[in-house]
C-alpha atoms as a PDB file:
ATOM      1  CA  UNK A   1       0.000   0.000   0.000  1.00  0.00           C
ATOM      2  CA  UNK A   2       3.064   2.168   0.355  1.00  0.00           C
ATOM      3  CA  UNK A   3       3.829   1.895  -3.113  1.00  0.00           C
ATOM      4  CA  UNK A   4       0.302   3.166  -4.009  1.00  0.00           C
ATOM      5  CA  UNK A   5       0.470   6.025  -1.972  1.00  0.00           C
ATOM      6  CA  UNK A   6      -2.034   5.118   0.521  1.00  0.00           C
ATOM      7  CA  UNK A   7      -1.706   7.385   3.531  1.00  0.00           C
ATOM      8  CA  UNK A   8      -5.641   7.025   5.232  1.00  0.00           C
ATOM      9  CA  UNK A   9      -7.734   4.442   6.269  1.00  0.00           C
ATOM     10  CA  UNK A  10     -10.183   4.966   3.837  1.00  0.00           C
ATOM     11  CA  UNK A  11      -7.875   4.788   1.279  1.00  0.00           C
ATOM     12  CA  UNK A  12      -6.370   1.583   2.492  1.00  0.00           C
ATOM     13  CA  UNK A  13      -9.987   0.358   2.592  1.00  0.00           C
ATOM     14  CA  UNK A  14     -10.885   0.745  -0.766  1.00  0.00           C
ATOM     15  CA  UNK A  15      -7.798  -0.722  -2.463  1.00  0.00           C
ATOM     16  CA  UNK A  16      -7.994  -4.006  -0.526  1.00  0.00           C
ATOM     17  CA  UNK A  17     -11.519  -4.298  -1.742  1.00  0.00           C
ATOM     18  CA  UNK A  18     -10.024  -4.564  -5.088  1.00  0.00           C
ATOM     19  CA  UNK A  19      -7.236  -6.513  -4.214  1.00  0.00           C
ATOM     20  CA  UNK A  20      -8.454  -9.099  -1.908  1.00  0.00           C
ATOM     21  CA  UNK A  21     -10.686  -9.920  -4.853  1.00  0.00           C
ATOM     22  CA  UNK A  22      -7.657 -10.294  -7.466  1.00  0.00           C
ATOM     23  CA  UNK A  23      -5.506 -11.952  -4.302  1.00  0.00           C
ATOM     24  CA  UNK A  24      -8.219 -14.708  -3.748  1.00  0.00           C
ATOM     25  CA  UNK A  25      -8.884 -15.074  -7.472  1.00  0.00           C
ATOM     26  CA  UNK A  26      -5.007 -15.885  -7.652  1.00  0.00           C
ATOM     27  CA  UNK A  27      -4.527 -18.263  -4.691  1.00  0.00           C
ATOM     28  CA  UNK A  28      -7.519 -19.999  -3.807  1.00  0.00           C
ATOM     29  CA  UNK A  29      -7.973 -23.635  -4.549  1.00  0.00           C
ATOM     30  CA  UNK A  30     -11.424 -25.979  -4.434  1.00  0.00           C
ATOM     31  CA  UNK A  31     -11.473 -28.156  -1.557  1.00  0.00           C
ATOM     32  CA  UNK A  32     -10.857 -31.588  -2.121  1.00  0.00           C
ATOM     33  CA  UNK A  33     -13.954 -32.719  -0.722  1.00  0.00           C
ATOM     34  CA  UNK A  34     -16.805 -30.581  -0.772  1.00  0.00           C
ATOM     35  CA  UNK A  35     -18.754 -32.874   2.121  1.00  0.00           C
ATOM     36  CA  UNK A  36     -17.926 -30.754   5.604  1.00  0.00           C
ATOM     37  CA  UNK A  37     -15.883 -32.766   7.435  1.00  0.00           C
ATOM     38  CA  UNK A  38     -15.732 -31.147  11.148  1.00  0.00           C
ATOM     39  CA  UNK A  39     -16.536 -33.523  13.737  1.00  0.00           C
ATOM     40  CA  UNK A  40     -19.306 -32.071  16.568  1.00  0.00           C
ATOM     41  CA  UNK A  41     -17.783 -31.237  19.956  1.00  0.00           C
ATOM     42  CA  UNK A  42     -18.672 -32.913  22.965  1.00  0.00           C
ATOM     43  CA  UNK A  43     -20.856 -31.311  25.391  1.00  0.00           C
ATOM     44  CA  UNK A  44     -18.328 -30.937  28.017  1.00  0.00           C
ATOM     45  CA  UNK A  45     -15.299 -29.829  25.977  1.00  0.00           C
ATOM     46  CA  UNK A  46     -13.598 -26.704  27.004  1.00  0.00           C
ATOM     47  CA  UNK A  47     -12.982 -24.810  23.556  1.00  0.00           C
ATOM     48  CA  UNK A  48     -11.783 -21.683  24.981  1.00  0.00           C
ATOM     49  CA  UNK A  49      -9.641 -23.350  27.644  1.00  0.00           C
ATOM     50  CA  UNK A  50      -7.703 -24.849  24.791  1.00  0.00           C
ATOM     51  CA  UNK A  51      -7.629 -22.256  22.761  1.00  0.00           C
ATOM     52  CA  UNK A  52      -6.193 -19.224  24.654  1.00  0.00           C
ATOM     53  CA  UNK A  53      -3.443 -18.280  25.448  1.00  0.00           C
ATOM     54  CA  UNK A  54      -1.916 -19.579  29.062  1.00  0.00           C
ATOM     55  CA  UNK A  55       0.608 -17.516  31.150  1.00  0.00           C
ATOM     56  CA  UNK A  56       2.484 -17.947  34.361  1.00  0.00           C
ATOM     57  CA  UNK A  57       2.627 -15.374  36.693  1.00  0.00           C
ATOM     58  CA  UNK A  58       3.792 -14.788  40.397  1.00  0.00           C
ATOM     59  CA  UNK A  59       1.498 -14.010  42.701  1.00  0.00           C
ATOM     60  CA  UNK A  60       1.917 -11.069  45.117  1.00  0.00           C
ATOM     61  CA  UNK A  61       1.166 -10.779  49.052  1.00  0.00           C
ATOM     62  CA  UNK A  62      -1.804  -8.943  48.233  1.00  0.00           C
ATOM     63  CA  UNK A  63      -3.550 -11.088  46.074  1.00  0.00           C
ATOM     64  CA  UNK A  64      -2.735  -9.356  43.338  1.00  0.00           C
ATOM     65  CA  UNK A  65      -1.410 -10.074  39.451  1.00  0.00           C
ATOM     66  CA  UNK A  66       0.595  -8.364  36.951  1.00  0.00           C
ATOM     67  CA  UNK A  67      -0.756  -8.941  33.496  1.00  0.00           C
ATOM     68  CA  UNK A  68       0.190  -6.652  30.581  1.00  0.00           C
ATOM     69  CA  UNK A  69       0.369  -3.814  32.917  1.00  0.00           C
ATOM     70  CA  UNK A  70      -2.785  -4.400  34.852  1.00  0.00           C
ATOM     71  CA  UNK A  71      -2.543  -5.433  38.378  1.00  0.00           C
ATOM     72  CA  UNK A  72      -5.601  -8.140  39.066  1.00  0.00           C
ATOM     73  CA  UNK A  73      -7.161  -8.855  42.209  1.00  0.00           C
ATOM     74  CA  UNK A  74      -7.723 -12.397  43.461  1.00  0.00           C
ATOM     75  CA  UNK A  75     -10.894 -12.549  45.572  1.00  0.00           C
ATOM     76  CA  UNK A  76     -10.149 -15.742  47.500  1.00  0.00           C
ATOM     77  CA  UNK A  77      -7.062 -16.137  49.647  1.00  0.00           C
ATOM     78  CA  UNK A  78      -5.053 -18.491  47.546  1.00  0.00           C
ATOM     79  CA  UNK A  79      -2.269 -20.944  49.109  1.00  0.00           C
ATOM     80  CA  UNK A  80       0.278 -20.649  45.918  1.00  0.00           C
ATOM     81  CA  UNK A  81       2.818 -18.557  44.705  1.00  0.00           C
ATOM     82  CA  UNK A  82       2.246 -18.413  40.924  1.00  0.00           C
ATOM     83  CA  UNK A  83      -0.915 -18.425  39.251  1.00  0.00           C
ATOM     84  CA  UNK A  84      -1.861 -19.155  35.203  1.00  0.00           C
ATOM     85  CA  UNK A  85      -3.875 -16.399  33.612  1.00  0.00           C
ATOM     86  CA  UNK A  86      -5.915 -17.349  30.627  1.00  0.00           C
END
Protein backbone atom coordinates (compact mmCIF):
# COMPACT_ATOMS: atom_id res chain seq x y z
CA UNK A 1 0.00 0.00 0.00
CA UNK A 2 3.06 2.17 0.36
CA UNK A 3 3.83 1.89 -3.11
CA UNK A 4 0.30 3.17 -4.01
CA UNK A 5 0.47 6.02 -1.97
CA UNK A 6 -2.03 5.12 0.52
CA UNK A 7 -1.71 7.39 3.53
CA UNK A 8 -5.64 7.02 5.23
CA UNK A 9 -7.73 4.44 6.27
CA UNK A 10 -10.18 4.97 3.84
CA UNK A 11 -7.88 4.79 1.28
CA UNK A 12 -6.37 1.58 2.49
CA UNK A 13 -9.99 0.36 2.59
CA UNK A 14 -10.88 0.74 -0.77
CA UNK A 15 -7.80 -0.72 -2.46
CA UNK A 16 -7.99 -4.01 -0.53
CA UNK A 17 -11.52 -4.30 -1.74
CA UNK A 18 -10.02 -4.56 -5.09
CA UNK A 19 -7.24 -6.51 -4.21
CA UNK A 20 -8.45 -9.10 -1.91
CA UNK A 21 -10.69 -9.92 -4.85
CA UNK A 22 -7.66 -10.29 -7.47
CA UNK A 23 -5.51 -11.95 -4.30
CA UNK A 24 -8.22 -14.71 -3.75
CA UNK A 25 -8.88 -15.07 -7.47
CA UNK A 26 -5.01 -15.89 -7.65
CA UNK A 27 -4.53 -18.26 -4.69
CA UNK A 28 -7.52 -20.00 -3.81
CA UNK A 29 -7.97 -23.64 -4.55
CA UNK A 30 -11.42 -25.98 -4.43
CA UNK A 31 -11.47 -28.16 -1.56
CA UNK A 32 -10.86 -31.59 -2.12
CA UNK A 33 -13.95 -32.72 -0.72
CA UNK A 34 -16.81 -30.58 -0.77
CA UNK A 35 -18.75 -32.87 2.12
CA UNK A 36 -17.93 -30.75 5.60
CA UNK A 37 -15.88 -32.77 7.44
CA UNK A 38 -15.73 -31.15 11.15
CA UNK A 39 -16.54 -33.52 13.74
CA UNK A 40 -19.31 -32.07 16.57
CA UNK A 41 -17.78 -31.24 19.96
CA UNK A 42 -18.67 -32.91 22.97
CA UNK A 43 -20.86 -31.31 25.39
CA UNK A 44 -18.33 -30.94 28.02
CA UNK A 45 -15.30 -29.83 25.98
CA UNK A 46 -13.60 -26.70 27.00
CA UNK A 47 -12.98 -24.81 23.56
CA UNK A 48 -11.78 -21.68 24.98
CA UNK A 49 -9.64 -23.35 27.64
CA UNK A 50 -7.70 -24.85 24.79
CA UNK A 51 -7.63 -22.26 22.76
CA UNK A 52 -6.19 -19.22 24.65
CA UNK A 53 -3.44 -18.28 25.45
CA UNK A 54 -1.92 -19.58 29.06
CA UNK A 55 0.61 -17.52 31.15
CA UNK A 56 2.48 -17.95 34.36
CA UNK A 57 2.63 -15.37 36.69
CA UNK A 58 3.79 -14.79 40.40
CA UNK A 59 1.50 -14.01 42.70
CA UNK A 60 1.92 -11.07 45.12
CA UNK A 61 1.17 -10.78 49.05
CA UNK A 62 -1.80 -8.94 48.23
CA UNK A 63 -3.55 -11.09 46.07
CA UNK A 64 -2.74 -9.36 43.34
CA UNK A 65 -1.41 -10.07 39.45
CA UNK A 66 0.60 -8.36 36.95
CA UNK A 67 -0.76 -8.94 33.50
CA UNK A 68 0.19 -6.65 30.58
CA UNK A 69 0.37 -3.81 32.92
CA UNK A 70 -2.78 -4.40 34.85
CA UNK A 71 -2.54 -5.43 38.38
CA UNK A 72 -5.60 -8.14 39.07
CA UNK A 73 -7.16 -8.86 42.21
CA UNK A 74 -7.72 -12.40 43.46
CA UNK A 75 -10.89 -12.55 45.57
CA UNK A 76 -10.15 -15.74 47.50
CA UNK A 77 -7.06 -16.14 49.65
CA UNK A 78 -5.05 -18.49 47.55
CA UNK A 79 -2.27 -20.94 49.11
CA UNK A 80 0.28 -20.65 45.92
CA UNK A 81 2.82 -18.56 44.70
CA UNK A 82 2.25 -18.41 40.92
CA UNK A 83 -0.92 -18.42 39.25
CA UNK A 84 -1.86 -19.15 35.20
CA UNK A 85 -3.87 -16.40 33.61
CA UNK A 86 -5.92 -17.35 30.63
Amino acid sequence: MRLKGIKSIIDANLFLDGYLKRHNERFSIEAAEKEDMHRPLAEDFDIDGVLCVKTRRALRNDFTVAHNKKLYQILEPANTKDVVVE
